[in-house]
Protein backbone atom coordinates (compact mmCIF):
# COMPACT_ATOMS: atom_id res chain seq x y z
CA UNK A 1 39.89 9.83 -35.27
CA UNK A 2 36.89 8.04 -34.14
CA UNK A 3 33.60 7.64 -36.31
CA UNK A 4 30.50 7.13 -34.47
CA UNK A 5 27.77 5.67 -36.51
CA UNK A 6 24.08 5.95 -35.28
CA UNK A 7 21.79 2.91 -35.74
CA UNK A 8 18.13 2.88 -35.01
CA UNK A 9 16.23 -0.40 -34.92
CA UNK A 10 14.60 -0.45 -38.20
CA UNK A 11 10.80 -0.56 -38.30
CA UNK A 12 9.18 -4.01 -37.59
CA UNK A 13 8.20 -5.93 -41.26
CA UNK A 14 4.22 -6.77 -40.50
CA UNK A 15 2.89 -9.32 -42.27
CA UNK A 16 0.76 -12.44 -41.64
CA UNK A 17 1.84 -16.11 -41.96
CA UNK A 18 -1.19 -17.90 -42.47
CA UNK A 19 -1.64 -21.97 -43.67
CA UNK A 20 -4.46 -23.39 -45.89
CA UNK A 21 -6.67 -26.18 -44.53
CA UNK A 22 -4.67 -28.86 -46.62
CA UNK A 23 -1.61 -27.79 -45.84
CA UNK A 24 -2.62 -29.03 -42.04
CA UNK A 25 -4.52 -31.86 -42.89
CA UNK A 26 -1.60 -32.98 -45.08
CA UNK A 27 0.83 -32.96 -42.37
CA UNK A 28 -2.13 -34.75 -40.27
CA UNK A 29 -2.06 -37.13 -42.90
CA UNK A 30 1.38 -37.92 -43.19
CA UNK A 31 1.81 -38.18 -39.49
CA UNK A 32 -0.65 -41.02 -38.77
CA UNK A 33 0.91 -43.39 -41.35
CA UNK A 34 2.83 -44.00 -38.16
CA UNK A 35 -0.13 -44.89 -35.73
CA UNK A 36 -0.16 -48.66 -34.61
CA UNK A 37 -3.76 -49.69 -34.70
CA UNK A 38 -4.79 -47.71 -37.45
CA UNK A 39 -5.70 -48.67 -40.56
CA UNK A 40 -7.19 -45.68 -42.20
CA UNK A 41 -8.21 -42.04 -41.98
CA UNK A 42 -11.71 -42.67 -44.45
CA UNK A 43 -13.56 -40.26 -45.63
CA UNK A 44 -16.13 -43.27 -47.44
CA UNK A 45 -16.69 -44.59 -50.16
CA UNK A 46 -16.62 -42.02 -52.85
CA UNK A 47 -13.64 -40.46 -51.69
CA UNK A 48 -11.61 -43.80 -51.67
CA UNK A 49 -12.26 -43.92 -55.16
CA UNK A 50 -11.46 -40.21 -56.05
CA UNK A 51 -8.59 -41.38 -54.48
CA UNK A 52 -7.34 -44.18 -56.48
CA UNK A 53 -8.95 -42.69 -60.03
CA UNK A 54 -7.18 -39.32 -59.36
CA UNK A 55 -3.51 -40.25 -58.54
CA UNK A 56 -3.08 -36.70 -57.45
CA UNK A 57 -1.20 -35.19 -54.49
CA UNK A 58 -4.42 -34.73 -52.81
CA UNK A 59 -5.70 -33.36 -49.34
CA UNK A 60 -6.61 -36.52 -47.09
CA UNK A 61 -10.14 -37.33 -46.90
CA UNK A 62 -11.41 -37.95 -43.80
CA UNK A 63 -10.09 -34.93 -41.78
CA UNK A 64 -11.42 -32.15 -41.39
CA UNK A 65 -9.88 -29.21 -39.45
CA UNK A 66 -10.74 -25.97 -38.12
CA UNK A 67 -7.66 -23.47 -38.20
CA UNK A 68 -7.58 -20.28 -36.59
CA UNK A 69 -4.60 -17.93 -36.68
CA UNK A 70 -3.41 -19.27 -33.20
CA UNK A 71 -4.86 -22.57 -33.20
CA UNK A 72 -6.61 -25.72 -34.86
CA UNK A 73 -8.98 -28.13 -34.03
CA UNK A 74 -9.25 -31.65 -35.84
CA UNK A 75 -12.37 -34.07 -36.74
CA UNK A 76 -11.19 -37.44 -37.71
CA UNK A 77 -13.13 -40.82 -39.17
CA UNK A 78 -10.87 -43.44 -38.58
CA UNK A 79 -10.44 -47.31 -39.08
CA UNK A 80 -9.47 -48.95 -36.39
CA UNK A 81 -7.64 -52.55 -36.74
CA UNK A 82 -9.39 -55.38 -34.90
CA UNK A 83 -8.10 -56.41 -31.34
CA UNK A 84 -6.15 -53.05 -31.16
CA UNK A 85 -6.98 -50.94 -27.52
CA UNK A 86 -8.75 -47.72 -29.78
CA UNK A 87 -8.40 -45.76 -26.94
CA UNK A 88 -5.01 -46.00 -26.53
CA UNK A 89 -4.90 -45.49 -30.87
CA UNK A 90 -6.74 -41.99 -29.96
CA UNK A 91 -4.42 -41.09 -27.47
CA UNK A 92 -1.51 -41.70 -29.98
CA UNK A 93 -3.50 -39.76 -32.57
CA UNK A 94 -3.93 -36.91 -30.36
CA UNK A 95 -0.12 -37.09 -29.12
CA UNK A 96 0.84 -37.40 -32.71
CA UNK A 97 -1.10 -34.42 -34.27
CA UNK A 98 -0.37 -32.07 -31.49
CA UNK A 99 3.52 -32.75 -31.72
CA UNK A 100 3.69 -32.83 -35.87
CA UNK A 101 1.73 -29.90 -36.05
CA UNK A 102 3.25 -27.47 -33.46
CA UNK A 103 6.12 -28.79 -34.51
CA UNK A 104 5.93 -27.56 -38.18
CA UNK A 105 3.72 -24.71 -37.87
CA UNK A 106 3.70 -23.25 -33.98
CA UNK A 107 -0.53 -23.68 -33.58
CA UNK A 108 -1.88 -25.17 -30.76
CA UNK A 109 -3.98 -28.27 -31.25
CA UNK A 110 -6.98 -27.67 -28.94
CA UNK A 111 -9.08 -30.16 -30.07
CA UNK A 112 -9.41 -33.59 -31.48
CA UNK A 113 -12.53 -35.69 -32.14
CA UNK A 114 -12.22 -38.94 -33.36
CA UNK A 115 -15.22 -41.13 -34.90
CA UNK A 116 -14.84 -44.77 -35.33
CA UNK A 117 -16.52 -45.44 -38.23
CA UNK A 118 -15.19 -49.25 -38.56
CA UNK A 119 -13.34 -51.83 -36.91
CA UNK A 120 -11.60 -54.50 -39.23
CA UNK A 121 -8.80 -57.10 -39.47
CA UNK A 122 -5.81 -56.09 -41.07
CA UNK A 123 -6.26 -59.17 -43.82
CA UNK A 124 -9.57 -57.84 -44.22
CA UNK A 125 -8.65 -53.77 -44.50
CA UNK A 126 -5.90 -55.20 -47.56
CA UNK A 127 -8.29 -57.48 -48.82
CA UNK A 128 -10.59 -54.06 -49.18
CA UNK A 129 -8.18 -52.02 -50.50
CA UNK A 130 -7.11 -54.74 -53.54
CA UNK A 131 -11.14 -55.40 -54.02
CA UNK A 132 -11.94 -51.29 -54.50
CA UNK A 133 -8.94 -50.92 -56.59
CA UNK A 134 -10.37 -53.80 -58.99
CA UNK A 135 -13.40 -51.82 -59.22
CA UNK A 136 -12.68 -48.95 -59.86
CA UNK A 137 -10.10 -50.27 -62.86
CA UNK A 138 -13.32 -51.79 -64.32
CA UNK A 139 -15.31 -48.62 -64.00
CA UNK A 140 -12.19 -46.99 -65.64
CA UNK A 141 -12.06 -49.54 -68.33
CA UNK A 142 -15.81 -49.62 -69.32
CA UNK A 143 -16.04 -46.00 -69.54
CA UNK A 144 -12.99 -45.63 -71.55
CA UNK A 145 -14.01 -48.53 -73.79
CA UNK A 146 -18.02 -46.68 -73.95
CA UNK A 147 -16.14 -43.55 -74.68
CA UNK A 148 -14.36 -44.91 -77.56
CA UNK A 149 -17.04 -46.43 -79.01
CA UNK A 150 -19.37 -43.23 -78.90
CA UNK A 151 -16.45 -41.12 -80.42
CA UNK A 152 -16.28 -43.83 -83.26
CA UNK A 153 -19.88 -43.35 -84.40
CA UNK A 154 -19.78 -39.88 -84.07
CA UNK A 155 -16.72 -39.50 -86.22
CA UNK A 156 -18.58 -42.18 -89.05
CA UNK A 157 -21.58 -40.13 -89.06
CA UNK A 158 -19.49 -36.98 -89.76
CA UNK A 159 -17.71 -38.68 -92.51
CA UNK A 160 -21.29 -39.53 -94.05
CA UNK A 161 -22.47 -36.14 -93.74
CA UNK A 162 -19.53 -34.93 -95.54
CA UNK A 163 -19.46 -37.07 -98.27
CA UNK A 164 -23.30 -36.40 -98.86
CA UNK A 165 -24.43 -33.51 -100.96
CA UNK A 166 -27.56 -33.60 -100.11
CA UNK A 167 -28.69 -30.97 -97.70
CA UNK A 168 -29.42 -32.12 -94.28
CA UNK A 169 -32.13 -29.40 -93.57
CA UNK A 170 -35.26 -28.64 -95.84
């Protein structure tokens, strides 16, 4: 005896797969650690120390992206390294983002502006780095050093208060 079983497709799931801005720029970031010729994605001053105060698994500073439910469009600032060809660096950049990001997440990169916002020797970029870091362990020092002092007198002059009888208000 034969048993004939019916199937019907089953209804489609819907649903939307969407991805956050730093998911993107994070995969951005991580795939121009490979770029020859460029030192740093920079997003200035006060974000390079955010960065190094904040050892955080941040979003990287200096991109910006655009991202639509099809496709995504990147601003860069960039450091370029001294005697590198940048416009063979962009080229990389743009070859680089477009594969990594497809890649991982099927959008179209349809656009990719890059702003050189400095040119500098390699010895110089590290020397940089190693100078900011200094400073900003000094800032970190001073303030926690200020801190301690302030909490200090403020704990004293609660001791005081307690110990006195006297009433503080008339």
């Amino acid at each position: 005896m034969t048993h004939t079983v019916e199937t019907t497709k089953p209804a489609a799931i819907r649903g939307d797969l969407t991805y956050d801005d730093k998911v993107i720029k994070k995969i951005i970031g991580l795939a121009l650690e490979s770029v020859d010729g460029l030192l740093d994605v920079d997003g200035g001053f006060l974000s390079n120390i955010k960065e190094k105060m904040v050892n955080a698994d941040t979003t990287v500073d200096g991109v910006n992206v655009e991202v639509g439910k099809k496709q995504v469009a990147v601003d860069l600032n960039i450091i370029a390294e001294y005697k590198k060809h940048v416009p063979t660096i962009f080229k990389t950049i743009k070859e680089v983002i477009e594969t990594e990001v497809k890649g991982m997440t099927n959008l179209d990169v349809v656009e990719v502006n890059v702003n050189v916002v400095d040119i500098k020797t390699r010895q110089q970029y590290e020397a940089d780095k190693v100078s900011l870091q200094d400073k900003v362990t000094d800032v970190a020092h001073s303030t926690s050093k200020f801190a301690s002092t302030q909490y200090n007198k403020a704990a004293k002059g609660i001791e005081k208060i307690a110990e006195s009888d006297e009433p503080r208000v008339i």
